[in-house]
Protein backbone atom coordinates (compact mmCIF):
# COMPACT_ATOMS: atom_id res chain seq x y z
CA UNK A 1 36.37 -90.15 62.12
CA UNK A 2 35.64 -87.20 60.39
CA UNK A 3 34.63 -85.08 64.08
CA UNK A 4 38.44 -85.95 65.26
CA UNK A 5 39.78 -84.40 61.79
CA UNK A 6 37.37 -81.63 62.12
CA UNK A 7 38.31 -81.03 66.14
CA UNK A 8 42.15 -81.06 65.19
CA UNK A 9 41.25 -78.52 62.48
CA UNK A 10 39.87 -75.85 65.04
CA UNK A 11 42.94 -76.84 67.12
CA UNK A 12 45.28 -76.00 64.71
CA UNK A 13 43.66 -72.84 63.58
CA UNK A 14 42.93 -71.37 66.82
CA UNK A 15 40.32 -69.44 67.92
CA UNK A 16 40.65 -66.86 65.10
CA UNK A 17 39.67 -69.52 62.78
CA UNK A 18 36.76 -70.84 64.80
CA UNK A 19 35.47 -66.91 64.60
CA UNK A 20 35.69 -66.78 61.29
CA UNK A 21 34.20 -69.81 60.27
CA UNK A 22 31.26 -69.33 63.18
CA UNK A 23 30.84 -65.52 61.11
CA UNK A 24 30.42 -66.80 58.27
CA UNK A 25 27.66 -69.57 59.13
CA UNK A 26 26.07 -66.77 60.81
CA UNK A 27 26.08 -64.80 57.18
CA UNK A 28 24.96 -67.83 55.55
CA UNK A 29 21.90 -67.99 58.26
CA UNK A 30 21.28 -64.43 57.56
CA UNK A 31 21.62 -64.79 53.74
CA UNK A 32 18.83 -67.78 53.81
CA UNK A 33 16.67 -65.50 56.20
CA UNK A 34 16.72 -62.68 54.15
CA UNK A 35 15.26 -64.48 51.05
CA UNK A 36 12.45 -66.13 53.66
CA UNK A 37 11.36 -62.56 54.55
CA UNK A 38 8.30 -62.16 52.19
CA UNK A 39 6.75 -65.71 52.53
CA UNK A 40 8.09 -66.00 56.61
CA UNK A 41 5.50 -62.79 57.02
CA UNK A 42 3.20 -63.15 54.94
CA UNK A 43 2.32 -66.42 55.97
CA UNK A 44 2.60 -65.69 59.77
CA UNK A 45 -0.83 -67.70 60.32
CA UNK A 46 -2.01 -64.66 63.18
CA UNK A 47 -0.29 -61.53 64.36
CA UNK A 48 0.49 -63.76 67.67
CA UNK A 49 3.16 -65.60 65.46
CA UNK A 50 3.94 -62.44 63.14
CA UNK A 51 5.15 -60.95 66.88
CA UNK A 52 7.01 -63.62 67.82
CA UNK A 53 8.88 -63.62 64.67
CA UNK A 54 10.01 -60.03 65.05
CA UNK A 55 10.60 -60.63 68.69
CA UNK A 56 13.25 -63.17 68.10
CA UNK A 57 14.88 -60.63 65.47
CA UNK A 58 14.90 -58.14 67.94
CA UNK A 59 16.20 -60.60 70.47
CA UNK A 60 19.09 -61.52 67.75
CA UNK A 61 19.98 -57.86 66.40
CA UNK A 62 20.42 -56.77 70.27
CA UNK A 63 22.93 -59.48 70.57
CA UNK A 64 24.80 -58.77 67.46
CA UNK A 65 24.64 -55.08 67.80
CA UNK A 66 26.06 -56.10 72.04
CA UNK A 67 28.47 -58.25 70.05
CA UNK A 68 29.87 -55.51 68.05
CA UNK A 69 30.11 -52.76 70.68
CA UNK A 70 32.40 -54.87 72.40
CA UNK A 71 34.48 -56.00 69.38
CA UNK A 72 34.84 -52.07 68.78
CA UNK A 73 35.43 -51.17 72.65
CA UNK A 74 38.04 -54.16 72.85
CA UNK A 75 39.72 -53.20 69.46
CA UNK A 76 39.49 -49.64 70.27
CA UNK A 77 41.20 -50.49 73.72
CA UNK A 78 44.08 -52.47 72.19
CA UNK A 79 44.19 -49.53 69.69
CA UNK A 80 44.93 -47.24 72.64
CA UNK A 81 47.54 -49.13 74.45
CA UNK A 82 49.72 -49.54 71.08
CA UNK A 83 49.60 -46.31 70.45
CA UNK A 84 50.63 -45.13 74.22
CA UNK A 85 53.27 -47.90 74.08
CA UNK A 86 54.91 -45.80 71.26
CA UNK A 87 54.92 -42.61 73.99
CA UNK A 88 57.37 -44.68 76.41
CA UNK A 89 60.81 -43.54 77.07
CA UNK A 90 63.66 -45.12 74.86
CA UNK A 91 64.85 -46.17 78.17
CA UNK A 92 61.92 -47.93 79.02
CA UNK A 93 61.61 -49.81 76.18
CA UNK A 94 64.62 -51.71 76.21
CA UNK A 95 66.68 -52.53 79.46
CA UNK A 96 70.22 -53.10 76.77
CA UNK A 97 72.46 -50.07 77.25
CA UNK A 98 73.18 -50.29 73.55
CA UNK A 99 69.43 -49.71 71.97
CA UNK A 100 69.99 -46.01 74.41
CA UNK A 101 70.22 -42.83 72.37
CA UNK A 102 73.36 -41.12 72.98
CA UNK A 103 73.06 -38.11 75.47
């Protein structure tokens, strides 16, 4: 019962909310990794395992760092249309004669 509660809880919170909580379960996995560091490497049994290790971190950081460019290129593109949407004509904006500057 508790995946139907769960499933009507991402419904209702949209996909912000699924974002959010997915971030922050990828902090938490990042959190628990970082403490792992020392004992992960150091007790890499050969240099074979040591490289796959840091080959699946660089795997992961070229996602995330993919990841952000395109939260920044989408953010920066929604930026850009607000702002030219300010630039429009007053008589663009609004088809009402009565939200018209006076001539």
């Amino acid at each position: 019962m508790r995946g139907r509660n769960y499933r009507g809880q991402v419904l209702r919170e949209g996909r912000e909310g699924k974002w959010l909580r997915d971030l922050r379960v990828i902090a938490h996995m990042l959190r628990g990794l970082l403490k792992e560091v020392p004992r992960s490497l150091d007790q890499a049994s050969s240099i074979l395992n040591e490289r796959i290790l840091l080959t699946a971190f660089e795997e992961s950081k070229e996602l995330f760092m993919k990841f952000e460019k395109e939260i920044r290129r989408f953010d920066h593109d929604e930026l850009h249309k607000r702002a030219t949407s300010h630039l429009e004509p007053l008589s663009a904006r609004s088809p009402n004669p009565a939200d018209q500057p006076d001539p």
